[in-house]
PDB file of N, CA and C in Angstrom:
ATOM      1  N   UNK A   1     -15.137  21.407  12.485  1.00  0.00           N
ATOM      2  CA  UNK A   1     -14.303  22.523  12.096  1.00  0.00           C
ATOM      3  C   UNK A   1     -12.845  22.103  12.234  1.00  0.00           C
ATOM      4  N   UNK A   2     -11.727  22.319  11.197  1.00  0.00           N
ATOM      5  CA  UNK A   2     -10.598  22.292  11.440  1.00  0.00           C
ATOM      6  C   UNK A   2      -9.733  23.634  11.657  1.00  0.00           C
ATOM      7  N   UNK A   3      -9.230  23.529  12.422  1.00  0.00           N
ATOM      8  CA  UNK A   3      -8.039  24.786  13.642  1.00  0.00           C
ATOM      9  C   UNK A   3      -6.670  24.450  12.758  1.00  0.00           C
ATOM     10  N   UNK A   4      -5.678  24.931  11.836  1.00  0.00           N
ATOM     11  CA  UNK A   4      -4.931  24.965  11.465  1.00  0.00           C
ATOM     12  C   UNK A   4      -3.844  26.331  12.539  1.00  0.00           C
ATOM     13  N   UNK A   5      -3.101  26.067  13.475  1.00  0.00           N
ATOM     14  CA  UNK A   5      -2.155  27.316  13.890  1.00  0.00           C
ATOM     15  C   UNK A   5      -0.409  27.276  13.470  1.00  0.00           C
ATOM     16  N   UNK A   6      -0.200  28.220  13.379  1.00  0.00           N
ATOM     17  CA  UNK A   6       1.328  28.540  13.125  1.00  0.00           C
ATOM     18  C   UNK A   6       1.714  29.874  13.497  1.00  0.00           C
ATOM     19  N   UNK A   7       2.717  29.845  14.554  1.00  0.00           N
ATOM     20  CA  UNK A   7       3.520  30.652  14.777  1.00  0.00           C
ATOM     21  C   UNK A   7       4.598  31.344  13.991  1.00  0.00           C
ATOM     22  N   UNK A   8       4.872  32.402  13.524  1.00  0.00           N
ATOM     23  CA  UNK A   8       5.509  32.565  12.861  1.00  0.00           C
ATOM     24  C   UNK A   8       6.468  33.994  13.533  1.00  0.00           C
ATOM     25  N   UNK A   9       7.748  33.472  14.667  1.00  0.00           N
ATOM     26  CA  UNK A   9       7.709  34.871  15.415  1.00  0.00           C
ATOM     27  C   UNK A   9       7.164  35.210  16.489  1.00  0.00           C
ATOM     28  N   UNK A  10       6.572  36.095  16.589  1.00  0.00           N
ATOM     29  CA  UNK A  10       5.822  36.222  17.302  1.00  0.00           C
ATOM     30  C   UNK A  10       4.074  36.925  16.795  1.00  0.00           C
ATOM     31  N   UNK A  11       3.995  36.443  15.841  1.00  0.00           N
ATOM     32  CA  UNK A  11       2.407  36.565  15.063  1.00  0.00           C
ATOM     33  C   UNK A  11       1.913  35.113  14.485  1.00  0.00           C
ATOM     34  N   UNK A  12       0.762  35.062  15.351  1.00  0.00           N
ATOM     35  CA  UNK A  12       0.276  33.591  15.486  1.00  0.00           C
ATOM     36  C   UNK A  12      -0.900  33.965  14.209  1.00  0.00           C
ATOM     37  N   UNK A  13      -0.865  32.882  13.287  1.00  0.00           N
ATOM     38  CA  UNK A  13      -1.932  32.733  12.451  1.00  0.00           C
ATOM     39  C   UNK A  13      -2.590  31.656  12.774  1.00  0.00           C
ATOM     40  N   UNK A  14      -3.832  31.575  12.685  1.00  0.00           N
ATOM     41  CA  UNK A  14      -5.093  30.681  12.885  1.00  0.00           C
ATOM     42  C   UNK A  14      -5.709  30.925  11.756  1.00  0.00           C
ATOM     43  N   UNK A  15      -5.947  29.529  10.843  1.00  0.00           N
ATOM     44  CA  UNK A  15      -6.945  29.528   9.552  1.00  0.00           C
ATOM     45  C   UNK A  15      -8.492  28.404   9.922  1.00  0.00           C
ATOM     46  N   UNK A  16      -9.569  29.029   9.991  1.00  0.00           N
ATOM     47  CA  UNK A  16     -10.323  27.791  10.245  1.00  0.00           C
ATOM     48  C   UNK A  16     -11.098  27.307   8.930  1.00  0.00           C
ATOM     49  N   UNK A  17     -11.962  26.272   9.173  1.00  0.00           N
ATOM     50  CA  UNK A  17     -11.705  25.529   7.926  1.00  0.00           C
ATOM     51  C   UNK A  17     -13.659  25.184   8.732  1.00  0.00           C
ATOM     52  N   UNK A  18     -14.990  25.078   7.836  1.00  0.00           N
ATOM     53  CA  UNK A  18     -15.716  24.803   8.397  1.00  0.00           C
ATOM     54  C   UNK A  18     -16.909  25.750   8.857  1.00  0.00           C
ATOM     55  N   UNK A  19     -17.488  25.239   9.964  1.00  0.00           N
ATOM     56  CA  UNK A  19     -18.411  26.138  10.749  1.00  0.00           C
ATOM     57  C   UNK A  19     -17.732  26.581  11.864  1.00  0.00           C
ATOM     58  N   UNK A  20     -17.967  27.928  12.451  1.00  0.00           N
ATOM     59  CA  UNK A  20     -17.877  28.365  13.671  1.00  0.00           C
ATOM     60  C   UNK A  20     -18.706  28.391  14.321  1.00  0.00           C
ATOM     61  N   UNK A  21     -19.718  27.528  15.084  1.00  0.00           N
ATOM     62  CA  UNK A  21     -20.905  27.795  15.577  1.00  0.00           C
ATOM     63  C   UNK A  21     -20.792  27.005  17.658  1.00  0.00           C
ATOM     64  N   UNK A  22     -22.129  26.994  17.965  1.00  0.00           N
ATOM     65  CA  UNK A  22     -22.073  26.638  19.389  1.00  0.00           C
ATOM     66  C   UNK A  22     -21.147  25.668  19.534  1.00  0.00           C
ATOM     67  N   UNK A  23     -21.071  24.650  18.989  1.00  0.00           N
ATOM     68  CA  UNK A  23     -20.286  23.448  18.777  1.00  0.00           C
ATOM     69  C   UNK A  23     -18.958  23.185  18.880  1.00  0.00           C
ATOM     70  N   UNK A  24     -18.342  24.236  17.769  1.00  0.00           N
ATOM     71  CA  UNK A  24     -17.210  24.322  18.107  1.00  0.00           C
ATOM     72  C   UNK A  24     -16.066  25.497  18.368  1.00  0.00           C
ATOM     73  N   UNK A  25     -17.026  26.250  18.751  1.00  0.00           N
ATOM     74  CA  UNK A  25     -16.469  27.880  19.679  1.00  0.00           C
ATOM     75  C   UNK A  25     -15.556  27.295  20.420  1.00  0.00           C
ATOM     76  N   UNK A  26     -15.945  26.494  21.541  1.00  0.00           N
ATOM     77  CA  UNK A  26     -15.352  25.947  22.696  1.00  0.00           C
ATOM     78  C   UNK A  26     -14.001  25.301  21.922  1.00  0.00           C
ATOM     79  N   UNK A  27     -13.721  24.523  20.998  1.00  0.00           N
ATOM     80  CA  UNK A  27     -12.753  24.335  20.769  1.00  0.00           C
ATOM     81  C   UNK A  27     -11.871  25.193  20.063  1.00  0.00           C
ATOM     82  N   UNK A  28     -12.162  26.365  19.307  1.00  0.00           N
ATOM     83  CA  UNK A  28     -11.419  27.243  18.925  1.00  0.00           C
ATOM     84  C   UNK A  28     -11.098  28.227  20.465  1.00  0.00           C
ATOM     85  N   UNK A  29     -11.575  28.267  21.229  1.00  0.00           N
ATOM     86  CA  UNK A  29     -11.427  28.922  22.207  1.00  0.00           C
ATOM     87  C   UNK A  29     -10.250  28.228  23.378  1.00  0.00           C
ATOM     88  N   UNK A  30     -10.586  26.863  23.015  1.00  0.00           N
ATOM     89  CA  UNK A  30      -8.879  26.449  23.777  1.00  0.00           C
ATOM     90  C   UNK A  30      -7.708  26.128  23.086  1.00  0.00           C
ATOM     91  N   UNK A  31      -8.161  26.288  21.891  1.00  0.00           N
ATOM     92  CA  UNK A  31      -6.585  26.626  20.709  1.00  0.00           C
ATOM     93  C   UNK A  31      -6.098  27.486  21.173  1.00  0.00           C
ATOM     94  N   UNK A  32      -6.889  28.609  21.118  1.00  0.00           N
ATOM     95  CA  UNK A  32      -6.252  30.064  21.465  1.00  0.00           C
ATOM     96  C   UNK A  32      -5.815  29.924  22.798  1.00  0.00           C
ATOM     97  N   UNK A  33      -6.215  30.132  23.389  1.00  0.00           N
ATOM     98  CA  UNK A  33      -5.580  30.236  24.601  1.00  0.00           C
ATOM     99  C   UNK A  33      -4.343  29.319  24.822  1.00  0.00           C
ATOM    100  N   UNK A  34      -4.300  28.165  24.582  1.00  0.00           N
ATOM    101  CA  UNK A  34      -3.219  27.665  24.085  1.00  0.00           C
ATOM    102  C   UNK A  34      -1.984  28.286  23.645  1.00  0.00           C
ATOM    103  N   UNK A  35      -2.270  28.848  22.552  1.00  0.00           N
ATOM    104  CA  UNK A  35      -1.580  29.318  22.010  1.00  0.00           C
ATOM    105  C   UNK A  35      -0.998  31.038  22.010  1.00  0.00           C
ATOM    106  N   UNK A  36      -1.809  32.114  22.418  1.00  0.00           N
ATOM    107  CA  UNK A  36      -1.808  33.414  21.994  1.00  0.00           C
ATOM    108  C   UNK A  36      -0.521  34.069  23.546  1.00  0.00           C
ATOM    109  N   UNK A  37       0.311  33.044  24.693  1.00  0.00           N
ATOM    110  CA  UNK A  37       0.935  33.481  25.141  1.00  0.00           C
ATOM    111  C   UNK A  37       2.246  34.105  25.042  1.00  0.00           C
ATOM    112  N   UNK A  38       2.404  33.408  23.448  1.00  0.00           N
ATOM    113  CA  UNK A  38       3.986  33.780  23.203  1.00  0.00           C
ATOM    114  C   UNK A  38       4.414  34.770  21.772  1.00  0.00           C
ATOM    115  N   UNK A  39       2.566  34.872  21.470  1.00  0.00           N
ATOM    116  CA  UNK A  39       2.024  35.732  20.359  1.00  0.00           C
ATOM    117  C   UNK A  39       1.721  37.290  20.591  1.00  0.00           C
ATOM    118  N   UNK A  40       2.407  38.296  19.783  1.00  0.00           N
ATOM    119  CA  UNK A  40       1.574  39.489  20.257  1.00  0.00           C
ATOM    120  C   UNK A  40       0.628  40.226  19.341  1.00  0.00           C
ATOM    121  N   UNK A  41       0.837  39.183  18.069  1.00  0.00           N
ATOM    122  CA  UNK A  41       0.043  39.726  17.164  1.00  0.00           C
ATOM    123  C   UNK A  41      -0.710  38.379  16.470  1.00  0.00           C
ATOM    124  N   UNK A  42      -2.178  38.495  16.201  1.00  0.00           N
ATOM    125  CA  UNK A  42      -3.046  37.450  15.536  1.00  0.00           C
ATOM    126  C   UNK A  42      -3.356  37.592  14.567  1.00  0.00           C
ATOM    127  N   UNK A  43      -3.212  36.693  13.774  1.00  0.00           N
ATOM    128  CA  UNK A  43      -4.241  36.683  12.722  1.00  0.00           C
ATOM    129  C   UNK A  43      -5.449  35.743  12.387  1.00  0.00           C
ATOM    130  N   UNK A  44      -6.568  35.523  11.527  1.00  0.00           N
ATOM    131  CA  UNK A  44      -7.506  34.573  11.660  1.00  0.00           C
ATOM    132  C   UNK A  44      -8.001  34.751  10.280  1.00  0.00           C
ATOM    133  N   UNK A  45      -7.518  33.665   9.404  1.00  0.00           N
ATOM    134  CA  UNK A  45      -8.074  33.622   8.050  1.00  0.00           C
ATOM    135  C   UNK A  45      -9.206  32.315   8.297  1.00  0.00           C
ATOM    136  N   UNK A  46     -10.127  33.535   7.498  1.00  0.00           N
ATOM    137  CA  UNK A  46     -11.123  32.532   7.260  1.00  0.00           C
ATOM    138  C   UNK A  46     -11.807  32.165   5.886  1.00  0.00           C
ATOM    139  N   UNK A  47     -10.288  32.205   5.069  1.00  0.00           N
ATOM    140  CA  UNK A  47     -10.601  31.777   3.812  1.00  0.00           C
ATOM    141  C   UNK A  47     -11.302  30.238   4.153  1.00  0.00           C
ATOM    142  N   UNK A  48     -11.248  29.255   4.700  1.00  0.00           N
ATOM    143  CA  UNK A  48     -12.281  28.357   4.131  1.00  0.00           C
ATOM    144  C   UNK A  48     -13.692  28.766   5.351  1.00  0.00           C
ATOM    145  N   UNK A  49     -13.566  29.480   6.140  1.00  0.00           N
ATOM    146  CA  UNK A  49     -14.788  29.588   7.063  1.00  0.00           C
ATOM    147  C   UNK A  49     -15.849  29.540   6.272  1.00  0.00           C
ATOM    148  N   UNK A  50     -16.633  28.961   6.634  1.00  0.00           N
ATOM    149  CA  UNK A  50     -18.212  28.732   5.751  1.00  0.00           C
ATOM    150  C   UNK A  50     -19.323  29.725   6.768  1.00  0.00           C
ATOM    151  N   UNK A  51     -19.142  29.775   7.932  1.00  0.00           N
ATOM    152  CA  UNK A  51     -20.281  30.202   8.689  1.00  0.00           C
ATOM    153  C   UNK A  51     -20.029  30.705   9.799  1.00  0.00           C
ATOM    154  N   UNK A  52     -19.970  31.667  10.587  1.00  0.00           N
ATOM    155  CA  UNK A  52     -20.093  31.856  12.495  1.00  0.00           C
ATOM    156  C   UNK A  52     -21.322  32.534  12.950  1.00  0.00           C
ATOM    157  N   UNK A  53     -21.368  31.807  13.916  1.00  0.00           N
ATOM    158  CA  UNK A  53     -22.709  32.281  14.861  1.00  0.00           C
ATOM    159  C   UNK A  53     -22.062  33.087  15.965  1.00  0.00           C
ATOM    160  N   UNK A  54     -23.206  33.805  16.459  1.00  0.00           N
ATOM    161  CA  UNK A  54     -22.931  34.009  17.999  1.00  0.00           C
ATOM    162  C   UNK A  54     -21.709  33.644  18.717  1.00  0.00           C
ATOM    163  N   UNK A  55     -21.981  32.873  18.992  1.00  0.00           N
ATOM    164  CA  UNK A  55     -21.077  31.670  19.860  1.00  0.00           C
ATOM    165  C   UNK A  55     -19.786  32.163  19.170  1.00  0.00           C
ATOM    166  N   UNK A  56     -19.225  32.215  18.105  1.00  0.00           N
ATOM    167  CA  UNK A  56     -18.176  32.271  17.359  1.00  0.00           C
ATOM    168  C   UNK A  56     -17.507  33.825  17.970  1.00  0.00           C
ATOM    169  N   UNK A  57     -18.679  34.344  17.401  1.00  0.00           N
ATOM    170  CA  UNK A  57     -18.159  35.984  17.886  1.00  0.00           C
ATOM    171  C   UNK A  57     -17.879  36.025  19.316  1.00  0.00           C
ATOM    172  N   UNK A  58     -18.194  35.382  19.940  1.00  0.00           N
ATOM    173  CA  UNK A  58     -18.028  35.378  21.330  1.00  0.00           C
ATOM    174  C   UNK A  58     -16.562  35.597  21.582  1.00  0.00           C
ATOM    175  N   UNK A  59     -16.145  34.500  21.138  1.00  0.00           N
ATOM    176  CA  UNK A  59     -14.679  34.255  20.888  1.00  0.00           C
ATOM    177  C   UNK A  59     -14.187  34.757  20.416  1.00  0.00           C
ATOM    178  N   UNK A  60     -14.538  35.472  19.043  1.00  0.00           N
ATOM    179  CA  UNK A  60     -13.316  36.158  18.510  1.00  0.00           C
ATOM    180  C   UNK A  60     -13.162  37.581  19.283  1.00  0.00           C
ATOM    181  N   UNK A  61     -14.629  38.215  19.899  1.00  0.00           N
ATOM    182  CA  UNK A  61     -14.278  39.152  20.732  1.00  0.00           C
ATOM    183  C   UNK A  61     -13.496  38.765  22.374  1.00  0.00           C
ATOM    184  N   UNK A  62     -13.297  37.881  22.332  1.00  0.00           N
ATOM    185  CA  UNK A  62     -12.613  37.888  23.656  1.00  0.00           C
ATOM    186  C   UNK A  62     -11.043  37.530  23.316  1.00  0.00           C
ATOM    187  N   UNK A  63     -10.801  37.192  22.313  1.00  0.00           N
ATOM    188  CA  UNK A  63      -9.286  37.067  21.911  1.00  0.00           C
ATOM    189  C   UNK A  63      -8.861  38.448  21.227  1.00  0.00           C
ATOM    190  N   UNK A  64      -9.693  39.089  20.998  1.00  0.00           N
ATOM    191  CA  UNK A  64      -9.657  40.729  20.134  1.00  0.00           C
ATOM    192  C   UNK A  64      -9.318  41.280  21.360  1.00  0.00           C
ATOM    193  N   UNK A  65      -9.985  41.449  22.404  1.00  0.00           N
ATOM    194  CA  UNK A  65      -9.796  41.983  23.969  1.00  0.00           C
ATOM    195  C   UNK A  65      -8.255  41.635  23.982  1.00  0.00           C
ATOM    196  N   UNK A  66      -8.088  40.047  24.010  1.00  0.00           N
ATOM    197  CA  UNK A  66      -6.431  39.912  25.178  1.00  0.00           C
ATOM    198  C   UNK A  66      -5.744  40.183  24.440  1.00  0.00           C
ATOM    199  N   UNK A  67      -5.597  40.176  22.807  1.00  0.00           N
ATOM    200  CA  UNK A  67      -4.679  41.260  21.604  1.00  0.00           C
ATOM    201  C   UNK A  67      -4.570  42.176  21.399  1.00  0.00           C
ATOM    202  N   UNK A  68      -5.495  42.877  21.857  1.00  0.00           N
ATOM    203  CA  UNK A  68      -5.213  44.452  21.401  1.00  0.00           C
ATOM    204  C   UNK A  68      -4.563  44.835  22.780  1.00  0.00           C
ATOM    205  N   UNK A  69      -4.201  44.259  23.910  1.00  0.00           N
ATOM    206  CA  UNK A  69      -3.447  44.457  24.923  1.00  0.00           C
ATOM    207  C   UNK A  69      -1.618  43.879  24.490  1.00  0.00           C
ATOM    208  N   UNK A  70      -1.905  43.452  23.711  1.00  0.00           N
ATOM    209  CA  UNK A  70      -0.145  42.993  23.150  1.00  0.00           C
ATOM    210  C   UNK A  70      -0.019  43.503  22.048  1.00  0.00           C
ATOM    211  N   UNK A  71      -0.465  43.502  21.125  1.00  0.00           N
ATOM    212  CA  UNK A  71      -0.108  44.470  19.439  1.00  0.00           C
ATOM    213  C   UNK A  71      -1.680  44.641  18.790  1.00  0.00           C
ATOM    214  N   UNK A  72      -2.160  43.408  18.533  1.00  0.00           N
ATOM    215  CA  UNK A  72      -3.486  43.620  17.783  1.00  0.00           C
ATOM    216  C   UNK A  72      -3.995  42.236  16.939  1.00  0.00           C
ATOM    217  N   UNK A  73      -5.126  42.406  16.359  1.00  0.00           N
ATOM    218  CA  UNK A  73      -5.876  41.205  15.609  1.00  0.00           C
ATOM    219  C   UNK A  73      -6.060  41.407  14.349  1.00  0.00           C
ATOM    220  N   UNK A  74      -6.558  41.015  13.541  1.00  0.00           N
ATOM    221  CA  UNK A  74      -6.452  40.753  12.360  1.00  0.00           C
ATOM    222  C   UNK A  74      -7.556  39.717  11.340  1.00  0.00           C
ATOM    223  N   UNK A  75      -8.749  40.011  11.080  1.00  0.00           N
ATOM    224  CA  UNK A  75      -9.183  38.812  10.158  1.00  0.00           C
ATOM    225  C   UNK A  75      -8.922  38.889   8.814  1.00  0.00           C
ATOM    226  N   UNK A  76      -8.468  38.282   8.142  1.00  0.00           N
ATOM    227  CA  UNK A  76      -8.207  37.935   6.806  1.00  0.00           C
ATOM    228  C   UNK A  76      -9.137  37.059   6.098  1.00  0.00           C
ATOM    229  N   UNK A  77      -9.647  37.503   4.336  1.00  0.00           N
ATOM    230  CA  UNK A  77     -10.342  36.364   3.570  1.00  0.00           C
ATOM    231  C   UNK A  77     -11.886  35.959   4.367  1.00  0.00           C
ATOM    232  N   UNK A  78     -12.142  36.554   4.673  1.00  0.00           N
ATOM    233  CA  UNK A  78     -13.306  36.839   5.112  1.00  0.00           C
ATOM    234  C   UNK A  78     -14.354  36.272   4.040  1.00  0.00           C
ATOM    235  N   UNK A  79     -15.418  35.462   3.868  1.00  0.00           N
ATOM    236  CA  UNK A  79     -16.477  35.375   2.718  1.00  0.00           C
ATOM    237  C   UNK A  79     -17.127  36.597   2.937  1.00  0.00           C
ATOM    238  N   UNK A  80     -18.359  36.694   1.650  1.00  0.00           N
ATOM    239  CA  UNK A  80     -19.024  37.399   1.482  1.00  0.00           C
ATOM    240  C   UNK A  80     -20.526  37.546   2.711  1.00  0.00           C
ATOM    241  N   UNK A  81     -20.895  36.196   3.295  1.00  0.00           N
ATOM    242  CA  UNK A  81     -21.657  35.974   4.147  1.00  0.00           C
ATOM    243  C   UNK A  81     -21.023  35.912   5.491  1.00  0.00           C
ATOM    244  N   UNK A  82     -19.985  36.112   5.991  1.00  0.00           N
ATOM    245  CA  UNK A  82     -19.257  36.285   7.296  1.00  0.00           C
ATOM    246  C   UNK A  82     -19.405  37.763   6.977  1.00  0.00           C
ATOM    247  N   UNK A  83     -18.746  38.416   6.535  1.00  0.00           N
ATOM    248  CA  UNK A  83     -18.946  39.909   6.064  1.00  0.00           C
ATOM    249  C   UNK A  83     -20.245  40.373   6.670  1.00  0.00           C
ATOM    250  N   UNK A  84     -21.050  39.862   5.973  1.00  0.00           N
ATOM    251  CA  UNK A  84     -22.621  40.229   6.461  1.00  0.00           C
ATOM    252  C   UNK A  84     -22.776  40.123   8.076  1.00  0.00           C
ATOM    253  N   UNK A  85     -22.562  39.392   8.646  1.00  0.00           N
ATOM    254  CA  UNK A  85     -22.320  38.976   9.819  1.00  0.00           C
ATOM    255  C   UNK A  85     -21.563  39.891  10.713  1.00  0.00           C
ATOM    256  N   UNK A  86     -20.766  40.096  10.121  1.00  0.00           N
ATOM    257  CA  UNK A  86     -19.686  40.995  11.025  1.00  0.00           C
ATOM    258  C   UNK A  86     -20.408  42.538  11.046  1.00  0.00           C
ATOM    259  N   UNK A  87     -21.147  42.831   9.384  1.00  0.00           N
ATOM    260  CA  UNK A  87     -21.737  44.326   9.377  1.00  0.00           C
ATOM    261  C   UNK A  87     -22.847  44.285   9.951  1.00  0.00           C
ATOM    262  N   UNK A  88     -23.843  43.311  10.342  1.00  0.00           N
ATOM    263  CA  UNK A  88     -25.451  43.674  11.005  1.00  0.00           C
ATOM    264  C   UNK A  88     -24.576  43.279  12.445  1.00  0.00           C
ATOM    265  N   UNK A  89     -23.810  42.727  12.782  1.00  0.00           N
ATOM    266  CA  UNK A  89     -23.574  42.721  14.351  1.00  0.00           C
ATOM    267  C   UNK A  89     -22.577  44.265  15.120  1.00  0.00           C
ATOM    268  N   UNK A  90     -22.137  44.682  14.102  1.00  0.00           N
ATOM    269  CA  UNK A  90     -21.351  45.809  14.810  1.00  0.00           C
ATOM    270  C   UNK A  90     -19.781  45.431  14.521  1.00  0.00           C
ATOM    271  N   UNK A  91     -19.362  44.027  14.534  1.00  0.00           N
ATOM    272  CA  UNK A  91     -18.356  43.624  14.862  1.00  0.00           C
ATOM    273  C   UNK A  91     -17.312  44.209  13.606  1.00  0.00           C
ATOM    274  N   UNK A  92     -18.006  44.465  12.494  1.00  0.00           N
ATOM    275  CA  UNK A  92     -16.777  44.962  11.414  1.00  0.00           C
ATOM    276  C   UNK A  92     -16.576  46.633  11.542  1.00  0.00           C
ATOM    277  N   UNK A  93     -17.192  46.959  12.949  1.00  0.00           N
ATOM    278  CA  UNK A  93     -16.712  48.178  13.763  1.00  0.00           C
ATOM    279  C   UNK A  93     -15.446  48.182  14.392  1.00  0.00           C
ATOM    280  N   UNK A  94     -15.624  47.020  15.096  1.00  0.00           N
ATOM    281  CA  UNK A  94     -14.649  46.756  15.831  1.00  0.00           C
ATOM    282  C   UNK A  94     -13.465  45.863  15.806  1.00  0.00           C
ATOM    283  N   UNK A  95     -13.161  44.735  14.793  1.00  0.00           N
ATOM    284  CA  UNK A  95     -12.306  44.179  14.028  1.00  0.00           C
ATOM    285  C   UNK A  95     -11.670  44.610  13.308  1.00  0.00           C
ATOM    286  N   UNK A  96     -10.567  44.594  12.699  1.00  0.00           N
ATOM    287  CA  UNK A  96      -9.801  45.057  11.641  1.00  0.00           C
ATOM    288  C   UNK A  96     -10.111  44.141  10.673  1.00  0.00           C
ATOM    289  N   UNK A  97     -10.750  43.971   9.996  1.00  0.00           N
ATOM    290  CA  UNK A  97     -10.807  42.874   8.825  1.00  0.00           C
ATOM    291  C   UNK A  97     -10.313  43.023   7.399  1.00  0.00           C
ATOM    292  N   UNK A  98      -9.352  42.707   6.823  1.00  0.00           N
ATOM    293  CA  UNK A  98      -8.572  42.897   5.692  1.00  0.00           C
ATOM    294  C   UNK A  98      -9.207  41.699   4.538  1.00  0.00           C
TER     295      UNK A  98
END
């Protein structure tokens, strides 16, 4: 998976590129953190995302948690099969997904 970030301000965009799965959660998970201290607002395009598992959501709900304590989150470009994903898990309840 490739982690593309840019600050812009103080709204950090993250585009991933790939799979989100067990594999490489863990490394999107120390981007962020890395990064989301000087951020109060996220975003996460996943125009090239091909796939997330579990593992993925893991992460994006725990960076959804420490954002919506500073401004808020954001997924963008979403596929048609992440979509699916997000609606049988609950999560496009609880995401803002544009």
């Amino acid at each position: 998976m490739k982690i593309t970030k840019s600050l812009n301000g103080t709204n950090l965009n993250v585009a991933l590129e790939g799979r989100l799965d067990t594999t490489t959660a863990p490394e999107l998970e120390q981007a962020l953190k890395e990064s989301m201290d000087g951020a109060n607002e996220l975003t996460m395009d996943f125009a090239a995302l091909d796939y997330i598992s579990s593992a993925g959501l893991r992460v994006l709900l725990s960076a959804h948690k420490t954002m919506m304590k500073k401004g808020g989150m954001k997924v963008v470009n979403a596929n048609e099969m992440v979509k699916e994903v997000f609606d049988v898990t609950g999560f496009a309840d609880i995401l803002d997904i544009a």
